[in-house]
Protein backbone atom coordinates (compact mmCIF):
# COMPACT_ATOMS: atom_id res chain seq x y z
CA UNK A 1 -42.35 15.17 -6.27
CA UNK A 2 -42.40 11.60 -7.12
CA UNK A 3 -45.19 10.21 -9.91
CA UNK A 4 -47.43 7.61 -8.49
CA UNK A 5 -46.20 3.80 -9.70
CA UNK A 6 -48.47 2.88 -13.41
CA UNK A 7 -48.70 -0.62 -13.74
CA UNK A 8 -49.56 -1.19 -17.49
CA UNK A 9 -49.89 -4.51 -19.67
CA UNK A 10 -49.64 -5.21 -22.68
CA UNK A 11 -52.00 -7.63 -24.17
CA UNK A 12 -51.13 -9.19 -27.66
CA UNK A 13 -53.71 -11.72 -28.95
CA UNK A 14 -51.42 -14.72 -30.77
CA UNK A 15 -51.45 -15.10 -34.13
CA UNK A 16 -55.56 -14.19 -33.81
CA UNK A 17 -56.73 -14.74 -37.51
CA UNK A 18 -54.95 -18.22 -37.05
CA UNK A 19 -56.86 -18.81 -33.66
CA UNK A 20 -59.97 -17.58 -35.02
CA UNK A 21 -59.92 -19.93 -37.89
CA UNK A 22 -58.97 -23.20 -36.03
CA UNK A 23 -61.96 -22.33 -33.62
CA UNK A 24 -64.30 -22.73 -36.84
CA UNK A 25 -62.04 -25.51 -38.51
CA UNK A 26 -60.31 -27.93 -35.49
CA UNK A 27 -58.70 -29.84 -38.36
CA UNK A 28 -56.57 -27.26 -38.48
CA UNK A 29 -54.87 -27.59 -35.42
CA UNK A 30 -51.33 -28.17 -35.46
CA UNK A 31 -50.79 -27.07 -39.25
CA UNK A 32 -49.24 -25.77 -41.21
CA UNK A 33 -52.00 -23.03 -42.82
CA UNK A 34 -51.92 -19.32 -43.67
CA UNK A 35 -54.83 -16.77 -43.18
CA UNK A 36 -54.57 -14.34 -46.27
CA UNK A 37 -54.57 -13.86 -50.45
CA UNK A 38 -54.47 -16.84 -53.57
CA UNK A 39 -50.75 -16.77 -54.81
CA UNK A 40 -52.04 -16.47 -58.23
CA UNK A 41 -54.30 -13.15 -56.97
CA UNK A 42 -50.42 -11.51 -55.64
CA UNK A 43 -52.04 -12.51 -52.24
CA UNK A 44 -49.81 -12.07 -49.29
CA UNK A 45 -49.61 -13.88 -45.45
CA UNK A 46 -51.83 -11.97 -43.07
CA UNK A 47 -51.48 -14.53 -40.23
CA UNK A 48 -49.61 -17.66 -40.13
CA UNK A 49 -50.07 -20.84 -37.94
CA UNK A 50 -47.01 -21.85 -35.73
CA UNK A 51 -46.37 -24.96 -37.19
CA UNK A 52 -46.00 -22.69 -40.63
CA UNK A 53 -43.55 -20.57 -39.32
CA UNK A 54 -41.15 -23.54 -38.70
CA UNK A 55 -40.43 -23.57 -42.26
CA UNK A 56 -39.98 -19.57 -42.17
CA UNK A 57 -43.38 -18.62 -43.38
CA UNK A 58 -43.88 -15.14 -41.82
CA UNK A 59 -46.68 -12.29 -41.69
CA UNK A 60 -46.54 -9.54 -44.75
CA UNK A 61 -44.85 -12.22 -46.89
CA UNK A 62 -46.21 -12.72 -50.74
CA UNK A 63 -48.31 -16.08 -50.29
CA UNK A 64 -46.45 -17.41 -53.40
CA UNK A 65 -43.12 -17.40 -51.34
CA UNK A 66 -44.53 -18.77 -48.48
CA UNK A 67 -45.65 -21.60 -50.59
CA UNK A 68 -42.52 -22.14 -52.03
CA UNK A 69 -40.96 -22.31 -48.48
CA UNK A 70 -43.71 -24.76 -47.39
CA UNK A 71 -45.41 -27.04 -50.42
CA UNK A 72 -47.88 -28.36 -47.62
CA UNK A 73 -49.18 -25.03 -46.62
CA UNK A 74 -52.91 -24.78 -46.69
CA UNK A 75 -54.31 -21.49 -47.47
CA UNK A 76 -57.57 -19.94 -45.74
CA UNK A 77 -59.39 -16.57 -46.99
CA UNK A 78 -59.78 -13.94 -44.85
CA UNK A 79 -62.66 -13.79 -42.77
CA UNK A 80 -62.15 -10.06 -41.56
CA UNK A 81 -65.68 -9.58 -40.34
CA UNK A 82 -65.74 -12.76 -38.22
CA UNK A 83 -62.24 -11.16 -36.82
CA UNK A 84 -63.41 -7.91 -36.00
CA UNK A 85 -66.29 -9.10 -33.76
CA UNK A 86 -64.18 -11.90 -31.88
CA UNK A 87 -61.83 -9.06 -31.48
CA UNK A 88 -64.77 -6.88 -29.93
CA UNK A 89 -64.91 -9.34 -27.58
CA UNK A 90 -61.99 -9.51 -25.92
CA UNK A 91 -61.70 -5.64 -26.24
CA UNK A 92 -64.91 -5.99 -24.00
CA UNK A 93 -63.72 -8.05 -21.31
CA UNK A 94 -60.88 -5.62 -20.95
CA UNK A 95 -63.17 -2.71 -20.44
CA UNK A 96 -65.02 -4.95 -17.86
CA UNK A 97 -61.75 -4.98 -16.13
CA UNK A 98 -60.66 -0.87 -16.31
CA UNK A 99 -62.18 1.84 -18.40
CA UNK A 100 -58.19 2.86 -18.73
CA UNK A 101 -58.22 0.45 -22.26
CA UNK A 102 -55.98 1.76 -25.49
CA UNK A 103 -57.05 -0.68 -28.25
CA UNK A 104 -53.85 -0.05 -30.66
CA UNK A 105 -54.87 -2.70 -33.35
CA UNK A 106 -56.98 -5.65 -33.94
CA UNK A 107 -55.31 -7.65 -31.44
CA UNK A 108 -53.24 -5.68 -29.13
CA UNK A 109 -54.01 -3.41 -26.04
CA UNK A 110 -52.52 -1.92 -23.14
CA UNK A 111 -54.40 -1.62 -20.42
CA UNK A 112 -53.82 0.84 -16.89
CA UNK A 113 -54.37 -1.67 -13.74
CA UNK A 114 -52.58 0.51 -11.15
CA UNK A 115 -55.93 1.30 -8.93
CA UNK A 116 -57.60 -1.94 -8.84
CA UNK A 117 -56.54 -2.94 -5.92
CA UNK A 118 -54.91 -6.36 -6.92
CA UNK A 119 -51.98 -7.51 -7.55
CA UNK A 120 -51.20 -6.80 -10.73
CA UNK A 121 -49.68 -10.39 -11.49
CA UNK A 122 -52.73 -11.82 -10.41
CA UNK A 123 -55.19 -9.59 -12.25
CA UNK A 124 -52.64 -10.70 -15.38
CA UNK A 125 -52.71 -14.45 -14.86
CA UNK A 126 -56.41 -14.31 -14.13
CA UNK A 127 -56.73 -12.19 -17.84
CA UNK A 128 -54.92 -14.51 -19.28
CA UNK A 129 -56.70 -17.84 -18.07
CA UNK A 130 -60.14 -16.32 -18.34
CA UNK A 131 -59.12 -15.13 -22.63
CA UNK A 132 -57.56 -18.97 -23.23
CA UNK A 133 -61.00 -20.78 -21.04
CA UNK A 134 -64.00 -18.95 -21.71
CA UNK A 135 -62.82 -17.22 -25.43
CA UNK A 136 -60.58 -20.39 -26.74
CA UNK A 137 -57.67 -17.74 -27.65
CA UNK A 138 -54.38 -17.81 -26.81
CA UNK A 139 -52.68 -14.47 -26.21
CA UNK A 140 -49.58 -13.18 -24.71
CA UNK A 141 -49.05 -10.26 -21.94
CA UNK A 142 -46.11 -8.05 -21.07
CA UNK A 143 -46.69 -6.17 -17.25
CA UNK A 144 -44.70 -2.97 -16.44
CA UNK A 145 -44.42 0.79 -15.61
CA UNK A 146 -44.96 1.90 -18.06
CA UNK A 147 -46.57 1.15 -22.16
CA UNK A 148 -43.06 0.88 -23.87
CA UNK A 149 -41.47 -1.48 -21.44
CA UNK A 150 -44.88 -3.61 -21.16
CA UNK A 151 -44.79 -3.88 -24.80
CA UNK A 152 -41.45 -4.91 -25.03
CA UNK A 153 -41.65 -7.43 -22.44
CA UNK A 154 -44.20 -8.98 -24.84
CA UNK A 155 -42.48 -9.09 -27.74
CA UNK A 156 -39.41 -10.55 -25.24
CA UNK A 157 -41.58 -13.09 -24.01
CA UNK A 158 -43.05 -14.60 -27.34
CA UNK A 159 -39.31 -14.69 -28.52
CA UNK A 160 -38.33 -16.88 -25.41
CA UNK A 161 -41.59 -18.97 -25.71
CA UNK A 162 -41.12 -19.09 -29.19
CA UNK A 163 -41.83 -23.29 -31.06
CA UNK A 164 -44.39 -25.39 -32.41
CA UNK A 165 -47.32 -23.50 -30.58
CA UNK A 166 -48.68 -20.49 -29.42
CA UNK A 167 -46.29 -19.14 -26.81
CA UNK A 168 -48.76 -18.02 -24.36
CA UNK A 169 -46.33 -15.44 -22.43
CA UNK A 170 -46.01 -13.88 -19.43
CA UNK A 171 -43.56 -11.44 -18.94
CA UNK A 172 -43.25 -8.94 -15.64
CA UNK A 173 -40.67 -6.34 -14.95
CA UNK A 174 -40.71 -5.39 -11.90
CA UNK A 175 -40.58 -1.10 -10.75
CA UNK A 176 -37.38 -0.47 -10.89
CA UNK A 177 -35.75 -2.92 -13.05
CA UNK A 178 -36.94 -1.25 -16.02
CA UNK A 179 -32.88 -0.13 -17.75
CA UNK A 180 -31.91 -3.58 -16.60
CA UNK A 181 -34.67 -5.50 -18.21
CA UNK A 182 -33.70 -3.56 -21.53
CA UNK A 183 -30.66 -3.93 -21.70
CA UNK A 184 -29.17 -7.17 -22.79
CA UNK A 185 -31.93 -7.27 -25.68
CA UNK A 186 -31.09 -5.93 -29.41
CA UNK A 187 -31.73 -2.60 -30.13
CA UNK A 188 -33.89 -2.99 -32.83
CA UNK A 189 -36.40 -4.16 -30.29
CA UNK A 190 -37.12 -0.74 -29.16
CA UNK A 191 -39.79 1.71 -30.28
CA UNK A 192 -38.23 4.05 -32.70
CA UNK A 193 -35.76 1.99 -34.15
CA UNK A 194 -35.80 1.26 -37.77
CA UNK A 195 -33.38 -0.67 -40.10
CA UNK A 196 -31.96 2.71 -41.10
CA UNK A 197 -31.46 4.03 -37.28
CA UNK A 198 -30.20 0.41 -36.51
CA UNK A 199 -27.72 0.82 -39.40
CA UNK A 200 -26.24 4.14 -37.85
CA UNK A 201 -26.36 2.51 -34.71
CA UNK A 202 -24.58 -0.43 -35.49
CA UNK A 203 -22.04 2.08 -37.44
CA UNK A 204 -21.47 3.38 -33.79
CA UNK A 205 -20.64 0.19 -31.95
CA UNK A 206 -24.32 0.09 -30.41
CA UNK A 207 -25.69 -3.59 -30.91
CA UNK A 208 -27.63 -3.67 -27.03
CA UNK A 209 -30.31 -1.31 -25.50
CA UNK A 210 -28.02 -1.35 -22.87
CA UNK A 211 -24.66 -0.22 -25.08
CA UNK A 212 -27.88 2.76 -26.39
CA UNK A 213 -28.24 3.46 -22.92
CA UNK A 214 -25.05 4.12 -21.85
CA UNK A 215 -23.94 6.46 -24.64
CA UNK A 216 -24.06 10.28 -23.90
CA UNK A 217 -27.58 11.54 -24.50
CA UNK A 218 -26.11 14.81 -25.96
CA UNK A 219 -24.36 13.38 -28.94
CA UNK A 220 -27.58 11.41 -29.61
CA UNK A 221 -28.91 14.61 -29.92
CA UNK A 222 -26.32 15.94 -31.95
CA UNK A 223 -26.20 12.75 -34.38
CA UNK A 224 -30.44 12.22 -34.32
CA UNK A 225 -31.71 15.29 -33.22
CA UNK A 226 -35.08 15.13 -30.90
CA UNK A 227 -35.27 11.08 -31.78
CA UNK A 228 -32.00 11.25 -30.28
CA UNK A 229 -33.39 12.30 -26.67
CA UNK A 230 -36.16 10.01 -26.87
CA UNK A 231 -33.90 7.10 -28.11
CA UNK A 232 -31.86 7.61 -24.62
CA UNK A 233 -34.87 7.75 -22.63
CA UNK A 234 -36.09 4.76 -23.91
CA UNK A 235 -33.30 2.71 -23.83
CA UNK A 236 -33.17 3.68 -20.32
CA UNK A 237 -36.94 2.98 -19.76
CA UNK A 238 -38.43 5.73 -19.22
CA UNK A 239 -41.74 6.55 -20.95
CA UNK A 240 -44.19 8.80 -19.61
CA UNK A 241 -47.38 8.38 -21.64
CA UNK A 242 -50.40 8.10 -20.58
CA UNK A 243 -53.25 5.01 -21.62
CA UNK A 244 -55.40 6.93 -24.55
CA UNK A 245 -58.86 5.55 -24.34
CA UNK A 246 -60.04 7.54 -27.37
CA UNK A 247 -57.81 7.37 -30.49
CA UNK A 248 -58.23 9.76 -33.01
CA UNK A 249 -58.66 8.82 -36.94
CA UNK A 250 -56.24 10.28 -39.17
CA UNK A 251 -57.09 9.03 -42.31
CA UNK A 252 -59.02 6.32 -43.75
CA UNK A 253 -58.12 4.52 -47.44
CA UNK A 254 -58.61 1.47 -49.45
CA UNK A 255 -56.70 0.14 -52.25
CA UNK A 256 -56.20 -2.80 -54.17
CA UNK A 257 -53.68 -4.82 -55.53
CA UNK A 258 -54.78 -6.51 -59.20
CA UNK A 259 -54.28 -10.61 -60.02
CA UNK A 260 -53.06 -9.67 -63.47
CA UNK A 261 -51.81 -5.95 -64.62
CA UNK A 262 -54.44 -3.80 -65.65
CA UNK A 263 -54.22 -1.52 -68.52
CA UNK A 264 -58.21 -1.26 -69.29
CA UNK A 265 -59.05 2.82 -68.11
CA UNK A 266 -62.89 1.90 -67.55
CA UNK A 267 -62.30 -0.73 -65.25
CA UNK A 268 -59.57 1.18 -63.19
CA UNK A 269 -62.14 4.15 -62.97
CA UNK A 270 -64.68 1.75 -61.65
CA UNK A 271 -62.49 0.59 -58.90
CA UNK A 272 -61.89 4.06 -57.69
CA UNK A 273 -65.33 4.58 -57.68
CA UNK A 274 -65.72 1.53 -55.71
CA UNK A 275 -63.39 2.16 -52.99
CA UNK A 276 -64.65 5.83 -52.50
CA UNK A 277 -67.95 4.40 -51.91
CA UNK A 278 -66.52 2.39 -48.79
CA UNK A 279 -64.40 5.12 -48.06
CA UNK A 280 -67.60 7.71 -47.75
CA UNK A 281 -69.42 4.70 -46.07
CA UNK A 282 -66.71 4.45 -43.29
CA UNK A 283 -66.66 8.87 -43.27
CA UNK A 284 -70.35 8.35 -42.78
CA UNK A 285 -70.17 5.86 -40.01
CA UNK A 286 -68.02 8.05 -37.75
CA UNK A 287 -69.72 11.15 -38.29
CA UNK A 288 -66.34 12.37 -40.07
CA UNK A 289 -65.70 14.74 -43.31
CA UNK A 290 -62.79 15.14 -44.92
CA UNK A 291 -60.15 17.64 -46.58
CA UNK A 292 -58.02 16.01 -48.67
CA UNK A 293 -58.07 13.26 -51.36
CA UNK A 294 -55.23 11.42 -52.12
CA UNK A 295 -54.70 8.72 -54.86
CA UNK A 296 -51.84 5.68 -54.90
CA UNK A 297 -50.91 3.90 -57.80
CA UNK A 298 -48.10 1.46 -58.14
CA UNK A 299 -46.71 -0.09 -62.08
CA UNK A 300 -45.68 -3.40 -62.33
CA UNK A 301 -41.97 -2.32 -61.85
CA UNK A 302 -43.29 -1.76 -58.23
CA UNK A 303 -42.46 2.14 -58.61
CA UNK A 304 -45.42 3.99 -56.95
CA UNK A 305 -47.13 7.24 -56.97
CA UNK A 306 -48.96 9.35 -54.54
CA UNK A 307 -50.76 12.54 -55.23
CA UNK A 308 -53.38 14.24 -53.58
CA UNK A 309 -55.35 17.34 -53.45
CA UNK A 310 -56.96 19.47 -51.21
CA UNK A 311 -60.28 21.43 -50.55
CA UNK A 312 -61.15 24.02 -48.02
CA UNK A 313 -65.08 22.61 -47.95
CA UNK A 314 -65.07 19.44 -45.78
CA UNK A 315 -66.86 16.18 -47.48
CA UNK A 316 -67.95 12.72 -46.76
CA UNK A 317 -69.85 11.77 -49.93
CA UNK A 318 -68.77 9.73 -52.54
CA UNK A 319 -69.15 11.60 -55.69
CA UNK A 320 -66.55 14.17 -54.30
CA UNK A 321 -64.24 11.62 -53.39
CA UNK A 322 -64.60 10.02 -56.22
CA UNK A 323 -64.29 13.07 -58.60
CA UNK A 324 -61.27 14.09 -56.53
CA UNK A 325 -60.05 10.18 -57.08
CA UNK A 326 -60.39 10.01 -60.79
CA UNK A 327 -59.44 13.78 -61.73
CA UNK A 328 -55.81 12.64 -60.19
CA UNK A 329 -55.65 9.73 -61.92
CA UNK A 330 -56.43 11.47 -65.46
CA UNK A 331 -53.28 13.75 -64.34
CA UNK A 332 -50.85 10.30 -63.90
CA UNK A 333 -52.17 7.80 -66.01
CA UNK A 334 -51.38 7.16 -69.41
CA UNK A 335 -53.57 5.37 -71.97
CA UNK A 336 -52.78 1.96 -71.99
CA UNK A 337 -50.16 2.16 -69.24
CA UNK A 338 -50.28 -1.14 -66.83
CA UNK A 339 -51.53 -0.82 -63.07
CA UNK A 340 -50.07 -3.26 -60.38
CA UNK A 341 -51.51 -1.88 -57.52
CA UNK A 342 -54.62 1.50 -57.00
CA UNK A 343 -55.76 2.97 -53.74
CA UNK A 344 -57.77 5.90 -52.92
CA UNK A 345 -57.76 7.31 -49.41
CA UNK A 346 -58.69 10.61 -47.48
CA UNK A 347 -57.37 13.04 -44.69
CA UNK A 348 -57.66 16.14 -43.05
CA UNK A 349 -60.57 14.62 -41.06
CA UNK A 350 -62.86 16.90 -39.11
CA UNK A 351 -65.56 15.96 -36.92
CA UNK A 352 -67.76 19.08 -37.08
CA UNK A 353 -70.95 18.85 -39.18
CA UNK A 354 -70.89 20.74 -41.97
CA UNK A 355 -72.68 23.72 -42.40
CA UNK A 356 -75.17 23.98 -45.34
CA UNK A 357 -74.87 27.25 -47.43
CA UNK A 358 -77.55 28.35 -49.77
CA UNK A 359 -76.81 26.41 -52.54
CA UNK A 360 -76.37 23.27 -50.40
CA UNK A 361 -80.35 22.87 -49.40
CA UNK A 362 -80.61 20.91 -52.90
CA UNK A 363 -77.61 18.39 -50.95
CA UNK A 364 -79.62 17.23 -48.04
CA UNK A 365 -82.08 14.52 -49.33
CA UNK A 366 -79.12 12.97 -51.11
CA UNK A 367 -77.24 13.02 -47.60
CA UNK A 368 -80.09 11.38 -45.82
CA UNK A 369 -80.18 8.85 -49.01
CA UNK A 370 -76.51 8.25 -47.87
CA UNK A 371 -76.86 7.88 -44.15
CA UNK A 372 -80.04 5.07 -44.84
CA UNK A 373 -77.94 3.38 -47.38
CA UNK A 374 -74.67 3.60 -44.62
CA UNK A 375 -76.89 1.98 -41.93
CA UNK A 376 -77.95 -0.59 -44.18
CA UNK A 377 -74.49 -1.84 -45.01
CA UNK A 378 -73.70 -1.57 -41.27
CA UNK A 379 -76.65 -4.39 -40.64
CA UNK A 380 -76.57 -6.46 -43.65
CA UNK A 381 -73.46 -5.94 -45.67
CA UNK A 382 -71.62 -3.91 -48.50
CA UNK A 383 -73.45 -5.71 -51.05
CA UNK A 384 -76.64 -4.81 -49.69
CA UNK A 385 -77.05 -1.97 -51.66
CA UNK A 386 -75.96 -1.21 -54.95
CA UNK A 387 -75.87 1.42 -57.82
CA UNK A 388 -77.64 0.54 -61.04
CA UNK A 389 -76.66 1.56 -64.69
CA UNK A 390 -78.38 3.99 -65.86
């Protein structure tokens, strides 16, 4: 029995911080800027403007670098806040569209069009316009069967487009074409393929998604094991998921990385303590508790540690998290010792509300304290509220 025909896109906002900022500041229009960290705080490119990246300034790149590849670049703080509600916004107008939305980050979605009764070209185009007219942001969309092949139309699209401005794509592959869409592009371009599965790859002759294609599914298997079979399906085009409207939260964590080295113990404890206050903030906010504490730490050689431990009682307060936090560190950090990087951050997250045993009663005005305090933040800020010294 044949599966009815999905027609999916992709929607990938273009460089978004960039637009965002250049709606606030025209002047920057047609510069070279960069949305993200000082150099001299270790700060690195979150989003980069197009005229930037003609000098080879790219995303995830230390800001000092990017400096060094462009002396003229002009650097703009983060304005994550201001991000997150334009970013509501279009998120918005896609669920006036469809209720069949997956939001996947920030600035990217796929959406399921296939019962609108439209075109789906037209509904695309019309998406596109209506984004650029009435939101001033450029974005790029990839229309297909199915959510890997509309995302990699995308990507393929933006490539093509790719010079001084935003490339404002529109890519369609049509039912059908799907294998021979895929197939003259690189195979690093598809989902599941890392440098070190490229490497193996390329060790085998396979360059193409085509040459991936075409190469017996069984030794895949043999070589890659279950990647293997999903590897062949892929290259061939074939992806079967479905559009996830909810997504669930597997962990939430904060960490920081320092201007200058820090070796001072009282200072690195009050970070912790810092960032599992936002981290039992953002617990409380989704109604979510929590398992499992872990702590990151990274020395100025760039080596890095994770440990983490567990409990069987479910949390979303601070103090545990921050207990957790700090009894970890005492286990890894040695007097003195130099910190590049800390982070604290929590998993095993469980929706259900915890159940208050007899010697928890004492615990309840101190989580209502935390739910006004929560709501607070939500409406006027993390500064809002603070802890004094005793």
């Amino acid at each position: 029995m044949n599966q009815p025909l999905r027609r999916i896109i992709h929607l990938d906002l273009d460089a978004f911080f960039c637009a965002v900022e250049e709606q606030r500041d025209p002047g920057l229009v047609g510069k070279p800027f960069a949305v993200g960290g000082r150099p001299e705080e270790r700060g690195v490119v979150a989003s980069c403007s197009y005229a930037a990246r003609q000098f080879g300034v790219r995303s995830a790149m230390p800001m000092a670098r990017a400096l060094r590849l462009c002396p003229e670049l002009i650097i703009v703080r983060s304005r994550h806040r201001d991000y997150g509600e334009v970013s509501r916004q279009v998120m918005q107008r896609l669920r006036d569209l469809t209720p069949l939305v997956e939001q996947i980050s920030i600035d990217e979605a796929f959406l399921d069009v296939s019962e609108l009764g439209e075109e789906p070209i037209a509904i695309a185009r019309r998406l596109q316009a209506g984004i650029r007219d009435e939101l001033g942001l450029p974005c790029s969309l990839g229309l297909a069967s199915n959510k890997l092949v509309a995302k990699i139309a995308t990507d393929a699209g933006k490539i093509r487009a790719r010079g001084g401005g935003p490339p404002f794509a529109l890519t369609v592959v049509p039912p059908g074409g799907e294998a021979e869409f895929l197939a003259p592009l690189p195979v690093e371009m598809l989902w599941g393929v890392g440098p070190k599965t490229a490497e193996r790859l390329d060790e085998m002759g396979i360059h193409t998604i085509g040459e991936l294609a075409a190469w017996p599914q069984n030794n895949l298997i043999e070589r890659f094991g279950k990647h293997g079979y999903e590897m062949s399906r892929h290259a061939r085009g074939q992806d079967d998921r479905p559009i996830e409207t909810s997504r669930e939260v597997k962990s939430i964590s904060q960490e920081v990385t320092f201007a200058r080295d820090v070796r001072d113990e009282d200072e690195l404890r009050r970070t912790l303590r810092r960032m599992s206050e936002q981290i039992a903030h953002s617990l409380q906010k989704q109604h979510l508790q929590a398992t499992t504490v872990k702590l990151k730490i990274r020395w100025p050689d760039f080596t890095t540690l994770t440990r983490q431990v567990s409990s069987s009682q479910p949390t979303d307060q601070e103090q545990v998290i921050a207990a957790a936090a700090e009894g970890l560190f005492a286990k890894v950090w040695q007097p003195g010792k130099a910190v590049r990087l800390i982070g604290v951050g929590v998993s095993g997250l469980d929706a259900r509300p915890r159940q208050l045993g007899l010697f928890d009663v004492e615990n309840v005005r101190q989580t209502r304290l935390n739910e006004a305090i929560s709501e607070l933040k939500d409406r006027y800020g993390e500064n809002v509220v603070r802890k004094g010294k005793k």
